[in-house]
PDB file of N, CA and C in Angstrom:
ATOM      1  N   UNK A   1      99.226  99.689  97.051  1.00  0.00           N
ATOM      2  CA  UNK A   1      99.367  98.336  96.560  1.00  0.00           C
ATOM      3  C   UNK A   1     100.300  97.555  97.466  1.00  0.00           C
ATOM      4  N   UNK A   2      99.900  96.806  97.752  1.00  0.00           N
ATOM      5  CA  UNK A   2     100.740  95.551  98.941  1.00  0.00           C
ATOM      6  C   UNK A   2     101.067  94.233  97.791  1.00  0.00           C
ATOM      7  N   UNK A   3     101.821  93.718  98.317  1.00  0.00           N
ATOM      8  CA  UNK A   3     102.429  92.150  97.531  1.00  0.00           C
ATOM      9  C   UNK A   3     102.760  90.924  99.133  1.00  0.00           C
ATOM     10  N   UNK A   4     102.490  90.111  98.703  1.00  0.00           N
ATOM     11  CA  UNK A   4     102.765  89.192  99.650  1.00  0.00           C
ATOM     12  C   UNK A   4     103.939  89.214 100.569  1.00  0.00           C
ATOM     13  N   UNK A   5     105.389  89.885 100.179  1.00  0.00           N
ATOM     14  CA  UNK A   5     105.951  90.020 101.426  1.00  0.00           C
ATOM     15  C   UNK A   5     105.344  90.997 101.851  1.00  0.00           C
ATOM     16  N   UNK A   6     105.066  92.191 101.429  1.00  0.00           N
ATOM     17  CA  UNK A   6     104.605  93.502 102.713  1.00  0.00           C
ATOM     18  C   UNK A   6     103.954  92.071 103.801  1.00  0.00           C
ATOM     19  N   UNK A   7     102.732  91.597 103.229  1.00  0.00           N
ATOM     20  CA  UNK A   7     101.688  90.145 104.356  1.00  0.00           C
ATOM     21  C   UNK A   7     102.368  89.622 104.857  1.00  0.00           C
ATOM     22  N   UNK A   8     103.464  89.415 104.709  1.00  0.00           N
ATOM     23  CA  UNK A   8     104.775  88.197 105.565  1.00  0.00           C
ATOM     24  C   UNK A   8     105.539  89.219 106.392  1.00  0.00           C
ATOM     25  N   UNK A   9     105.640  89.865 105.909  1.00  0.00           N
ATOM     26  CA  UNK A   9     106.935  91.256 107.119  1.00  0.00           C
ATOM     27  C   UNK A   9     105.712  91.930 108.147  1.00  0.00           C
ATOM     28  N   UNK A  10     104.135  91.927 107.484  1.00  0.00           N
ATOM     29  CA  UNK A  10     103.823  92.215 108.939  1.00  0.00           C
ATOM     30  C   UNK A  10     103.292  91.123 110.134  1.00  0.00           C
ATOM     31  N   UNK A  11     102.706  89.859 108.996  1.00  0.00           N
ATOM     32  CA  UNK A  11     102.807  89.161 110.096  1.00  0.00           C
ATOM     33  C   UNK A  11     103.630  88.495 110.658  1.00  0.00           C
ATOM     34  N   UNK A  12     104.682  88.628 110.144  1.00  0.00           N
ATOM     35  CA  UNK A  12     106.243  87.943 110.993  1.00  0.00           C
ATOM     36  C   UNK A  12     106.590  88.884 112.353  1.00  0.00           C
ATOM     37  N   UNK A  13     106.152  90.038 112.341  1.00  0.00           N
ATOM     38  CA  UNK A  13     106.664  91.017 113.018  1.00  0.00           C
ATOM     39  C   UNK A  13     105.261  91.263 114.455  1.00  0.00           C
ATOM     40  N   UNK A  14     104.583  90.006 114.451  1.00  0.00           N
ATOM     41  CA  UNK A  14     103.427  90.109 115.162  1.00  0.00           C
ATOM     42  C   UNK A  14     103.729  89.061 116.486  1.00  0.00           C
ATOM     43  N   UNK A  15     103.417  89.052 118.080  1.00  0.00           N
ATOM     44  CA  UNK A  15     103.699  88.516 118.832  1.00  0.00           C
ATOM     45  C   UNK A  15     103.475  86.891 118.892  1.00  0.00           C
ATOM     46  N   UNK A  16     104.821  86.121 118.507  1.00  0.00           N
ATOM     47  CA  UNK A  16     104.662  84.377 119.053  1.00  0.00           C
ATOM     48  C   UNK A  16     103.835  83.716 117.495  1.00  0.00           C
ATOM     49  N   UNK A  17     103.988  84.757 116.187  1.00  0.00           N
ATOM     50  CA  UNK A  17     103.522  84.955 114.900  1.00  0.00           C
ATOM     51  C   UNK A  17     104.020  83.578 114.490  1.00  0.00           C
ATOM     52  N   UNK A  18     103.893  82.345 113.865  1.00  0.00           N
ATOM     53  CA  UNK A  18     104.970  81.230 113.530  1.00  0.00           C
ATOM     54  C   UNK A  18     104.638  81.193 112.077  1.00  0.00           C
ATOM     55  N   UNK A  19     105.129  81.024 111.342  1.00  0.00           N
ATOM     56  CA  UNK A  19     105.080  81.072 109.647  1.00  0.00           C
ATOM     57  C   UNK A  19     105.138  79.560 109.510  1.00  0.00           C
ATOM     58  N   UNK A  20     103.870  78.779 108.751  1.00  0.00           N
ATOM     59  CA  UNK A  20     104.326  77.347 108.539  1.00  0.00           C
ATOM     60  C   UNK A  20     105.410  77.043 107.473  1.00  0.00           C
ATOM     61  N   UNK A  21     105.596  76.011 107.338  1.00  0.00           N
ATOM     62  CA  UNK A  21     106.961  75.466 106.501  1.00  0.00           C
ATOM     63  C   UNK A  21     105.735  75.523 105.121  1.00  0.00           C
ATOM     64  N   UNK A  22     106.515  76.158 103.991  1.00  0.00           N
ATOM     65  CA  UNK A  22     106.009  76.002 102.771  1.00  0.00           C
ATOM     66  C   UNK A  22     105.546  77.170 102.628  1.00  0.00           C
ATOM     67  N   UNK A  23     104.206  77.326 101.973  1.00  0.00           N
ATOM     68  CA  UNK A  23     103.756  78.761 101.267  1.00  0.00           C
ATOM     69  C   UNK A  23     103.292  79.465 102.599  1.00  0.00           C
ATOM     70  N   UNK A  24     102.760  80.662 102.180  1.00  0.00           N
ATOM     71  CA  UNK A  24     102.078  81.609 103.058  1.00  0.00           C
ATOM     72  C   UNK A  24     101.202  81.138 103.963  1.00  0.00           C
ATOM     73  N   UNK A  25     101.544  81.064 105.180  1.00  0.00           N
ATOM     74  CA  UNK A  25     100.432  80.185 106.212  1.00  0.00           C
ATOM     75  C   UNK A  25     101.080  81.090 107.574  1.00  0.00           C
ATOM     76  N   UNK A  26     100.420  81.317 108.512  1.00  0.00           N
ATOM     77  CA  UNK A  26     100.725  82.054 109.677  1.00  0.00           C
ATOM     78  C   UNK A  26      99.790  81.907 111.208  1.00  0.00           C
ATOM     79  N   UNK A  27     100.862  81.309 112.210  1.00  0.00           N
ATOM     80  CA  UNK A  27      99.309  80.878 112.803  1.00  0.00           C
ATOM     81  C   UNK A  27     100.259  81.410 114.239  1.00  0.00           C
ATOM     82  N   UNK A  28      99.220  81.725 115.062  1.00  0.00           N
ATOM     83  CA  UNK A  28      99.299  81.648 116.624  1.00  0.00           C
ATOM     84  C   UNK A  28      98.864  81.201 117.505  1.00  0.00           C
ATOM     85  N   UNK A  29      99.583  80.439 118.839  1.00  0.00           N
ATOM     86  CA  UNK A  29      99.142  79.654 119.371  1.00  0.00           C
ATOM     87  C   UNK A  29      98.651  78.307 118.751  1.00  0.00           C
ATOM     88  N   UNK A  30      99.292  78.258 117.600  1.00  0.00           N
ATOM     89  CA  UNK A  30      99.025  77.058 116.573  1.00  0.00           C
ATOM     90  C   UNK A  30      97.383  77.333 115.970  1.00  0.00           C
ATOM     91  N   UNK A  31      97.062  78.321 115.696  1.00  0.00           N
ATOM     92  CA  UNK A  31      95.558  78.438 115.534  1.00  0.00           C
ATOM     93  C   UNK A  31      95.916  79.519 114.151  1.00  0.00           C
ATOM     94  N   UNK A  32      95.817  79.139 113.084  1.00  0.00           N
ATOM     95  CA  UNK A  32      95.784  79.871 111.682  1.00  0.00           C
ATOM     96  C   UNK A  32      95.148  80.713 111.675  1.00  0.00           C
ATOM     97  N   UNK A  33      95.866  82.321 111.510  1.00  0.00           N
ATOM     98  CA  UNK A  33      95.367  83.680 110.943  1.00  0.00           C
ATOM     99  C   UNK A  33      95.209  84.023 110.040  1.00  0.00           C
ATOM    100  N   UNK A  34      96.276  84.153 108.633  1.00  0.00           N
ATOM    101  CA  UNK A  34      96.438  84.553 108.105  1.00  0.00           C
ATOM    102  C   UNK A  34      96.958  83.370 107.165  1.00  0.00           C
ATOM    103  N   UNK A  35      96.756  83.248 105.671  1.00  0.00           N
ATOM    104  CA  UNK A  35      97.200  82.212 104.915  1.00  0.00           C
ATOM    105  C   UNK A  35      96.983  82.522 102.926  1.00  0.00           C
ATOM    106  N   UNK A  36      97.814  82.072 102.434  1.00  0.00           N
ATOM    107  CA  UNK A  36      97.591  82.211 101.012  1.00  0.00           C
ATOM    108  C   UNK A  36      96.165  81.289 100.695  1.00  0.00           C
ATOM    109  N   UNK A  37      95.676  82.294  99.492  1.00  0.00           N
ATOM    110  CA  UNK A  37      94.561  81.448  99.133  1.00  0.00           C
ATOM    111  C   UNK A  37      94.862  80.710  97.989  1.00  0.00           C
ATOM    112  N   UNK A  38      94.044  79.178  98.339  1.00  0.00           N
ATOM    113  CA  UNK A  38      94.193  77.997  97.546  1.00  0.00           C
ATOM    114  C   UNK A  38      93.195  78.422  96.433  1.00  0.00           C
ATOM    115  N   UNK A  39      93.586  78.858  94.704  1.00  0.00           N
ATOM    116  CA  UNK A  39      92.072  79.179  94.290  1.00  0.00           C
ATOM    117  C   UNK A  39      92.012  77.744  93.002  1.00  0.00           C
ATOM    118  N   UNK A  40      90.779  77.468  92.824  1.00  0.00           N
ATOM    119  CA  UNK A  40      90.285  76.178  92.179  1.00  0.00           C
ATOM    120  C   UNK A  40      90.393  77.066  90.594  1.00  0.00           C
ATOM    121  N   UNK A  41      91.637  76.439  90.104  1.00  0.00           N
ATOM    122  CA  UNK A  41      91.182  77.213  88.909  1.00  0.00           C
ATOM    123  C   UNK A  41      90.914  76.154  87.647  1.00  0.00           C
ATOM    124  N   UNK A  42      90.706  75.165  87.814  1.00  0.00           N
ATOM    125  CA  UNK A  42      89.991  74.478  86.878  1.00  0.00           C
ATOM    126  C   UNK A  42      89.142  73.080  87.738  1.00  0.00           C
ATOM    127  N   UNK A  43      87.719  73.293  87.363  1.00  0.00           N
ATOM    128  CA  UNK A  43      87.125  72.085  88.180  1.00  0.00           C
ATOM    129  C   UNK A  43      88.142  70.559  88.275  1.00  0.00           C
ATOM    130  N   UNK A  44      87.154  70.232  89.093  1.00  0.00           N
ATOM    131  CA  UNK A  44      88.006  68.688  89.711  1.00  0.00           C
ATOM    132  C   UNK A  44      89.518  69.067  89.583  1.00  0.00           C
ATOM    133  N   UNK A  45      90.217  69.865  89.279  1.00  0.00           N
ATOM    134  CA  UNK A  45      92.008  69.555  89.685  1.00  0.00           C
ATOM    135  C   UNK A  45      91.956  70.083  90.902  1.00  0.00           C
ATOM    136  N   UNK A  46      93.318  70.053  91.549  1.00  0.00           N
ATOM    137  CA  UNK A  46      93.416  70.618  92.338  1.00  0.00           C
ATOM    138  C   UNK A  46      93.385  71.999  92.563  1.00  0.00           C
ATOM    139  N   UNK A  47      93.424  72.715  93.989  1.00  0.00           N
ATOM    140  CA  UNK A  47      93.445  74.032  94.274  1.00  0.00           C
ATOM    141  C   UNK A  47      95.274  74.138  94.310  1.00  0.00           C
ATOM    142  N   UNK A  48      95.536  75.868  93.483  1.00  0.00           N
ATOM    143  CA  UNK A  48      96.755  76.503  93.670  1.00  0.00           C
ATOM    144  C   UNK A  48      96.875  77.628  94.100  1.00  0.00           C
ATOM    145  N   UNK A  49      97.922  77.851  94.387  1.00  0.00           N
ATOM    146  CA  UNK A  49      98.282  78.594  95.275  1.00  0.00           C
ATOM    147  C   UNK A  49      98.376  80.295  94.599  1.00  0.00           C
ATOM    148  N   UNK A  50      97.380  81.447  94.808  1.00  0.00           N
ATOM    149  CA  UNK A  50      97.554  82.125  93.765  1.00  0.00           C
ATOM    150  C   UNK A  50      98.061  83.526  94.830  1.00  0.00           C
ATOM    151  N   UNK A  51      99.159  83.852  93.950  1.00  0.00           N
ATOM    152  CA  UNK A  51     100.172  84.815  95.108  1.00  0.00           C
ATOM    153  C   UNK A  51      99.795  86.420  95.540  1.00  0.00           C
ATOM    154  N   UNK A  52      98.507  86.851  94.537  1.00  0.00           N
ATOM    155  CA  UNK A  52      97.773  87.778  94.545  1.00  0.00           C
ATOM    156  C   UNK A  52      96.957  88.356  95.848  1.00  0.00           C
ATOM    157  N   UNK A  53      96.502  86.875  96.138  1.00  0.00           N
ATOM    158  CA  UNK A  53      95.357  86.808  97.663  1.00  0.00           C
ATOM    159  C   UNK A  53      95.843  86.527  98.745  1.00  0.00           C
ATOM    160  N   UNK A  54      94.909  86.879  99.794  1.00  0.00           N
ATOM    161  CA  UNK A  54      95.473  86.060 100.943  1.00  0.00           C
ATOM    162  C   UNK A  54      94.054  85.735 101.586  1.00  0.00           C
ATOM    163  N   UNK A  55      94.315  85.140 102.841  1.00  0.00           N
ATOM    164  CA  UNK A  55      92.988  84.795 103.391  1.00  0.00           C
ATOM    165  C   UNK A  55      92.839  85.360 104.878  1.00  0.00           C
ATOM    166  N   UNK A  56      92.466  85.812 105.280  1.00  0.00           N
ATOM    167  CA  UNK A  56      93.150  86.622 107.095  1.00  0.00           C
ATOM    168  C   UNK A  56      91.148  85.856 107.812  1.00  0.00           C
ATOM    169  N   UNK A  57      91.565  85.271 109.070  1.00  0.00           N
ATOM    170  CA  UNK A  57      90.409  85.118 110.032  1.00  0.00           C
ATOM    171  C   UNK A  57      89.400  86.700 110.032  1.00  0.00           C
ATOM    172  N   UNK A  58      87.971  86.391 110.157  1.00  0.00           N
ATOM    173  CA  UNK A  58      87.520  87.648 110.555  1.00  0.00           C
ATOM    174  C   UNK A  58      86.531  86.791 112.629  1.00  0.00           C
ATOM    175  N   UNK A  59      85.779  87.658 112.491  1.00  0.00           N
ATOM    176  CA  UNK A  59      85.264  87.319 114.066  1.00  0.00           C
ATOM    177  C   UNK A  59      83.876  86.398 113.460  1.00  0.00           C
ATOM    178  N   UNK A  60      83.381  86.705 112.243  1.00  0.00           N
ATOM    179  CA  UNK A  60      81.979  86.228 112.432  1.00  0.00           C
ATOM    180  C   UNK A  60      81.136  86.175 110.780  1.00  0.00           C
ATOM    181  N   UNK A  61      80.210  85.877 110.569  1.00  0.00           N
ATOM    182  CA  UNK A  61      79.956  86.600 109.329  1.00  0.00           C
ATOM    183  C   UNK A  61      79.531  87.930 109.312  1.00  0.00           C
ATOM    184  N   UNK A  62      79.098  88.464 110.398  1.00  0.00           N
ATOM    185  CA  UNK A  62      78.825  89.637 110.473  1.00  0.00           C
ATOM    186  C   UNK A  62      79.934  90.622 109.627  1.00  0.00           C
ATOM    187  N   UNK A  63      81.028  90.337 110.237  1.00  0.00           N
ATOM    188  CA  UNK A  63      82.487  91.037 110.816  1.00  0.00           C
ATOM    189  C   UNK A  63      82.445  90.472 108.771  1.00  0.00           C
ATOM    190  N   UNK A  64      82.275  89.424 108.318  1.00  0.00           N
ATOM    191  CA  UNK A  64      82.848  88.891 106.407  1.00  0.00           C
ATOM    192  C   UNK A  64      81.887  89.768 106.236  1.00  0.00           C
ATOM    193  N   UNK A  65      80.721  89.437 105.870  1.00  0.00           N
ATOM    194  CA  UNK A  65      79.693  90.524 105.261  1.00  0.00           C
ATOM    195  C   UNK A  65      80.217  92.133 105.148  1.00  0.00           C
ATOM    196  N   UNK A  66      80.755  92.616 105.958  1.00  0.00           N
ATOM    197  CA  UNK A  66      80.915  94.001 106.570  1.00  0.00           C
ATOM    198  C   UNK A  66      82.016  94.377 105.471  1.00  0.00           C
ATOM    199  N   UNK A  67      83.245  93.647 105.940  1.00  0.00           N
ATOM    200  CA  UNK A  67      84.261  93.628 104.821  1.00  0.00           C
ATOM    201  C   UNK A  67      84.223  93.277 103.372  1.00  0.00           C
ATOM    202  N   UNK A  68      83.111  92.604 102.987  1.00  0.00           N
ATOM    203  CA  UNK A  68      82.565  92.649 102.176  1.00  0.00           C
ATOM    204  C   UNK A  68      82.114  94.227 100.890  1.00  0.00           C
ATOM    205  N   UNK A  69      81.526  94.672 102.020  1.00  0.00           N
ATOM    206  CA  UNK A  69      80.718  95.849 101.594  1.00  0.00           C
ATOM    207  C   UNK A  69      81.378  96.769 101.368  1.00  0.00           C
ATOM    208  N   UNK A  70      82.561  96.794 102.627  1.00  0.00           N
ATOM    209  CA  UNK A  70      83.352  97.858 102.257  1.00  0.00           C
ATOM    210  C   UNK A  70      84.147  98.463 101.298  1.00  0.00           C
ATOM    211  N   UNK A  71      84.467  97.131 100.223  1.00  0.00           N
ATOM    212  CA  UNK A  71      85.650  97.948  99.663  1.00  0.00           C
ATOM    213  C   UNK A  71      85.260  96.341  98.922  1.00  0.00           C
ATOM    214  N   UNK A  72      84.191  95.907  97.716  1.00  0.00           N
ATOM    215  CA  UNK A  72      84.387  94.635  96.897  1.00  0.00           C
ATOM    216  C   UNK A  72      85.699  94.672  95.980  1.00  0.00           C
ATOM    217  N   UNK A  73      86.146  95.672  95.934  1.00  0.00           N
ATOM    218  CA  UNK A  73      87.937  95.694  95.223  1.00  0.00           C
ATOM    219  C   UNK A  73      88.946  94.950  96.024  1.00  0.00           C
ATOM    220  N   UNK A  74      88.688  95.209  97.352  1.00  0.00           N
ATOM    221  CA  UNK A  74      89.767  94.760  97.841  1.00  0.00           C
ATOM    222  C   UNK A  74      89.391  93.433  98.708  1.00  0.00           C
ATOM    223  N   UNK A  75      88.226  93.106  99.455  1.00  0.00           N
ATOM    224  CA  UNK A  75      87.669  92.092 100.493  1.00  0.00           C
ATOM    225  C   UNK A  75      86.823  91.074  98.755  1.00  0.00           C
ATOM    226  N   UNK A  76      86.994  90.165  98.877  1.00  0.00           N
ATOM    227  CA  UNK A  76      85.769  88.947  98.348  1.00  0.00           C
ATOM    228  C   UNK A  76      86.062  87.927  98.973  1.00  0.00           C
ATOM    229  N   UNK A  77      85.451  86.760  98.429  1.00  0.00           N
ATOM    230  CA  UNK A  77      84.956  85.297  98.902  1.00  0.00           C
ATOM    231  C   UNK A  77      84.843  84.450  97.801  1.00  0.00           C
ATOM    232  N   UNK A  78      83.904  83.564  98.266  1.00  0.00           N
ATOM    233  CA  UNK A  78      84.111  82.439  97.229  1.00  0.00           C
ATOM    234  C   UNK A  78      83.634  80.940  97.757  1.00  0.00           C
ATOM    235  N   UNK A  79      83.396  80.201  97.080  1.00  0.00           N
ATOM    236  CA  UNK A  79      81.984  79.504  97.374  1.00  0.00           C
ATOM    237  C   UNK A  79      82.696  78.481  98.838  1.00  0.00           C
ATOM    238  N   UNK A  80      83.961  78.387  98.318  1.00  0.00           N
ATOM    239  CA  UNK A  80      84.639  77.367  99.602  1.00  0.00           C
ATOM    240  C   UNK A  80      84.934  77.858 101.000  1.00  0.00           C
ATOM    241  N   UNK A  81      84.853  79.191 100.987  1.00  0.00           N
ATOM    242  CA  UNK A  81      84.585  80.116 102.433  1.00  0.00           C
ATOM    243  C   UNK A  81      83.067  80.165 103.206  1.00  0.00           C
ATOM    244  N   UNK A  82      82.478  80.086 102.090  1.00  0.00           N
ATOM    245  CA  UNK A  82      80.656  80.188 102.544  1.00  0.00           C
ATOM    246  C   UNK A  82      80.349  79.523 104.351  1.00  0.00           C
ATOM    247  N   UNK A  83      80.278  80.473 105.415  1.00  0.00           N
ATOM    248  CA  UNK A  83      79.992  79.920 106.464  1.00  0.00           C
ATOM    249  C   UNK A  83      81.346  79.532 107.100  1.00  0.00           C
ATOM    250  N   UNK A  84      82.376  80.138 106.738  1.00  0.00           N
ATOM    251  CA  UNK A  84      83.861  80.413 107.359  1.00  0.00           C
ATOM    252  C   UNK A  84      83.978  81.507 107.664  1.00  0.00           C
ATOM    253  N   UNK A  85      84.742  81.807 108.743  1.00  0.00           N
ATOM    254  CA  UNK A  85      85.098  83.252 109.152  1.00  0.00           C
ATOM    255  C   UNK A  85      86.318  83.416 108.894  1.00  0.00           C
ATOM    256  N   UNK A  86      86.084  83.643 107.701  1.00  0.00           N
ATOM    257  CA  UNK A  86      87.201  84.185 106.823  1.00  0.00           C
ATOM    258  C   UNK A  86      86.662  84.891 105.605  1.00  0.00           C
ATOM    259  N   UNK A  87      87.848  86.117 104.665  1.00  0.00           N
ATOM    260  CA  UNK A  87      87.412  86.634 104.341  1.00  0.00           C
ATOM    261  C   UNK A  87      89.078  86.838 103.233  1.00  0.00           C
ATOM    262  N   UNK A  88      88.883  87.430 102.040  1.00  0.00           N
ATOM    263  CA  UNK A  88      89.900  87.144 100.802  1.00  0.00           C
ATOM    264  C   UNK A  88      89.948  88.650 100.650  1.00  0.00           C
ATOM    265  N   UNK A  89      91.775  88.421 100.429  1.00  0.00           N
ATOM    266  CA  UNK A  89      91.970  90.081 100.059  1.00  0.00           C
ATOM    267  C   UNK A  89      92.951  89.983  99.289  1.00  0.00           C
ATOM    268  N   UNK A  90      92.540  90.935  97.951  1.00  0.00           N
ATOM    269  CA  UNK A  90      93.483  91.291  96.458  1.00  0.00           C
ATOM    270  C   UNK A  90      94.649  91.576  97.151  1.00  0.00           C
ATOM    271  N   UNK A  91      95.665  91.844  97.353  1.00  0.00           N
ATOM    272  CA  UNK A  91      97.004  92.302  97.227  1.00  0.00           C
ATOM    273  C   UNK A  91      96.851  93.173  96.748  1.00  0.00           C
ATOM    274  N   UNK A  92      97.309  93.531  95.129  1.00  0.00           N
ATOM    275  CA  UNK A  92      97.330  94.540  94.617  1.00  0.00           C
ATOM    276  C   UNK A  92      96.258  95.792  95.002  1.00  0.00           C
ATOM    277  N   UNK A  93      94.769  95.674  95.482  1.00  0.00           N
ATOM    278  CA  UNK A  93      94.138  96.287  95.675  1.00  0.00           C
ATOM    279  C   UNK A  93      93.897  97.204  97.004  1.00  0.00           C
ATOM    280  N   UNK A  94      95.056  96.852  97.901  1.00  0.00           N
ATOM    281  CA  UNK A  94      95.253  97.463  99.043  1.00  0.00           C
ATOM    282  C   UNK A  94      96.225  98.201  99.771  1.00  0.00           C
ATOM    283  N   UNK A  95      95.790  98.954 100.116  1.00  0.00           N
ATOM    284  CA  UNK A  95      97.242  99.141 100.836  1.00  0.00           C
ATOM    285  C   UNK A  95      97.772  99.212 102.085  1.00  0.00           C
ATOM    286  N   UNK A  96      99.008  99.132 102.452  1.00  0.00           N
ATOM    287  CA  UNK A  96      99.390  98.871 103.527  1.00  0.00           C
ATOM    288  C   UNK A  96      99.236  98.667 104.793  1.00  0.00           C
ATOM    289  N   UNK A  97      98.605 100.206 104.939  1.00  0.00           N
ATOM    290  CA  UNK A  97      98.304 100.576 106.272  1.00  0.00           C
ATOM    291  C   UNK A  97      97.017  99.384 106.620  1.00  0.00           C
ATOM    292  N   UNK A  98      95.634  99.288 105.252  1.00  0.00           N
ATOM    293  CA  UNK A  98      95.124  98.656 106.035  1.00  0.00           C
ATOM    294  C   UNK A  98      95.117  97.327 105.739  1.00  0.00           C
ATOM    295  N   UNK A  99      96.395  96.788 105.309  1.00  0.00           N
ATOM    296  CA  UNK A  99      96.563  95.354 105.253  1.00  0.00           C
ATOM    297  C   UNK A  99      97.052  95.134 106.907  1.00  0.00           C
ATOM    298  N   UNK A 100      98.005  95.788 106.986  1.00  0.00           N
ATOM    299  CA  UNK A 100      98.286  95.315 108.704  1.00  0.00           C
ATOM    300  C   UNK A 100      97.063  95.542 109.628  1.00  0.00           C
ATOM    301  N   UNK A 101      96.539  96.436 109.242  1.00  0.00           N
ATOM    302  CA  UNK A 101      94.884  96.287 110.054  1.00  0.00           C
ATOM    303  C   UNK A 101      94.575  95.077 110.318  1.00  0.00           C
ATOM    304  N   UNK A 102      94.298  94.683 108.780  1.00  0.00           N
ATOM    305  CA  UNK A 102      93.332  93.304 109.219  1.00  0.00           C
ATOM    306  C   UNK A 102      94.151  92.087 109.490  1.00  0.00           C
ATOM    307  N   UNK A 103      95.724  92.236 108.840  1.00  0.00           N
ATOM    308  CA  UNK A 103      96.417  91.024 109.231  1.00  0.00           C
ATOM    309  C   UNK A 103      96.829  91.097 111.272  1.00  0.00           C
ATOM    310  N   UNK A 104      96.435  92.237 111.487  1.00  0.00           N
ATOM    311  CA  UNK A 104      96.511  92.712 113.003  1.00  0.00           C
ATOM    312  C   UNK A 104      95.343  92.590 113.986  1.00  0.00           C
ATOM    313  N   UNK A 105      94.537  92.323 113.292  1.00  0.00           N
ATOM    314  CA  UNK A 105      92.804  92.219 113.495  1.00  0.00           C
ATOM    315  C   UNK A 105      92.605  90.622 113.770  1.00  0.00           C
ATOM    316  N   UNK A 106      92.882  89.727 112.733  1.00  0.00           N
ATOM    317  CA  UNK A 106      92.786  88.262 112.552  1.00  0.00           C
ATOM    318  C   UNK A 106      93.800  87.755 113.608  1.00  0.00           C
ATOM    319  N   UNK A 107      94.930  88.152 113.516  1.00  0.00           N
ATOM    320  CA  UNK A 107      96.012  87.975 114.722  1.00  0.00           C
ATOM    321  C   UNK A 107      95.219  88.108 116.206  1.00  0.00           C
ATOM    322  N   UNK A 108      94.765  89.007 116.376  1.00  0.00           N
ATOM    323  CA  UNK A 108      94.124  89.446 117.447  1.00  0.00           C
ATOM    324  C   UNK A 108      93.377  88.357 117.863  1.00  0.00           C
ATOM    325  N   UNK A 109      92.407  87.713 116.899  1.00  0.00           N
ATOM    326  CA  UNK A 109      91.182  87.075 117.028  1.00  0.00           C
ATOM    327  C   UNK A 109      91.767  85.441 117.629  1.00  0.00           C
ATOM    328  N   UNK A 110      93.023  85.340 116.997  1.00  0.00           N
ATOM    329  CA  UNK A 110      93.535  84.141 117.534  1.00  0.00           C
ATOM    330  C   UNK A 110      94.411  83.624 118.364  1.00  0.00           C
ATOM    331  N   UNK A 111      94.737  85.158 118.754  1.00  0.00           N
ATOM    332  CA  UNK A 111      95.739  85.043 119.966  1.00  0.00           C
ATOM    333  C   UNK A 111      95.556  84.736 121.068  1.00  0.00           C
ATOM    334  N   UNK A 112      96.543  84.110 122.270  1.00  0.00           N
ATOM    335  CA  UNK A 112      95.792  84.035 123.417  1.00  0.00           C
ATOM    336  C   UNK A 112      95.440  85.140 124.551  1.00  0.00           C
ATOM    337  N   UNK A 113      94.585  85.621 125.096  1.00  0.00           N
ATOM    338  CA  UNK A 113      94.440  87.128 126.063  1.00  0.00           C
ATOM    339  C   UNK A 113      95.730  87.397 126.733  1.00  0.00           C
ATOM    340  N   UNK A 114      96.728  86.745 126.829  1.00  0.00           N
ATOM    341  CA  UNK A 114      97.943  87.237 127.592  1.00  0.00           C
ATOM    342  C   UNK A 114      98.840  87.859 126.812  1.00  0.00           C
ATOM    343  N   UNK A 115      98.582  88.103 125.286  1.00  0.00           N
ATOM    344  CA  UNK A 115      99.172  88.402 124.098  1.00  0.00           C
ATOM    345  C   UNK A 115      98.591  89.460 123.156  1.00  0.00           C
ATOM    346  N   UNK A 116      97.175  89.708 123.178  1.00  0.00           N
ATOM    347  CA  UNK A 116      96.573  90.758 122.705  1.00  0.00           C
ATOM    348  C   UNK A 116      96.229  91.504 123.226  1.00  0.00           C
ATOM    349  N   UNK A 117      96.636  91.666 125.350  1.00  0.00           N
ATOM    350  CA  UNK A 117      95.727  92.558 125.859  1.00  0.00           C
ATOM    351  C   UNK A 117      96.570  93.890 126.199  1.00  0.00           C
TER     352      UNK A 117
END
């Protein structure tokens, strides 16, 4: 089981990693990896911030689909991702090792080659 700091201590601890001002947001090279998910929990209001999820870049839909399949406990989606390469992960439903995976994975995807190679 992971909680949102384990998601913040590993991506803080990731190369040129910048944490935006406010909630869970994490980007490199100014290009967003990793971020809390906004979830719509009552039509027309706004989206909040629910501390359970997070949202990490994947490469493709291939790469969402995949994560998908693997493990629907821990990877889902949701209608406002549809055709984003991105992909939603429980907190509670994971653990550690492969939360830094994928928060290490999405990092990867947005880093610049002088930084991931």
């Amino acid at each position: 089981m992971a909680t949102l700091d384990d998601a913040r201590r590993i991506a803080s601890a990731l190369p040129e990693a910048i944490a935006d001002p406010g909630d869970f947001a994490y980007r490199v090279d100014g290009r967003l990896f990793t971020w809390i998910w906004m979830e719509r929990v009552q039509p027309k209001r706004p989206r909040v911030p629910n501390r359970e999820a997070i949202a990490i870049r994947v490469a493709d839909e291939v790469e969402k689909q995949a994560m998908l399949v693997l493990d629907p406990d821990v990877f889902f989606t949701e209608p406002h991702y549809d055709g984003y390469p991105a992909v939603l992960v429980r907190l509670p439903a994971i653990d550690e090792a492969l939360l830094e995976k994928v928060i290490g994975d999405a990092w990867r995807l947005r880093a610049p080659r002088r930084l991931s190679e």
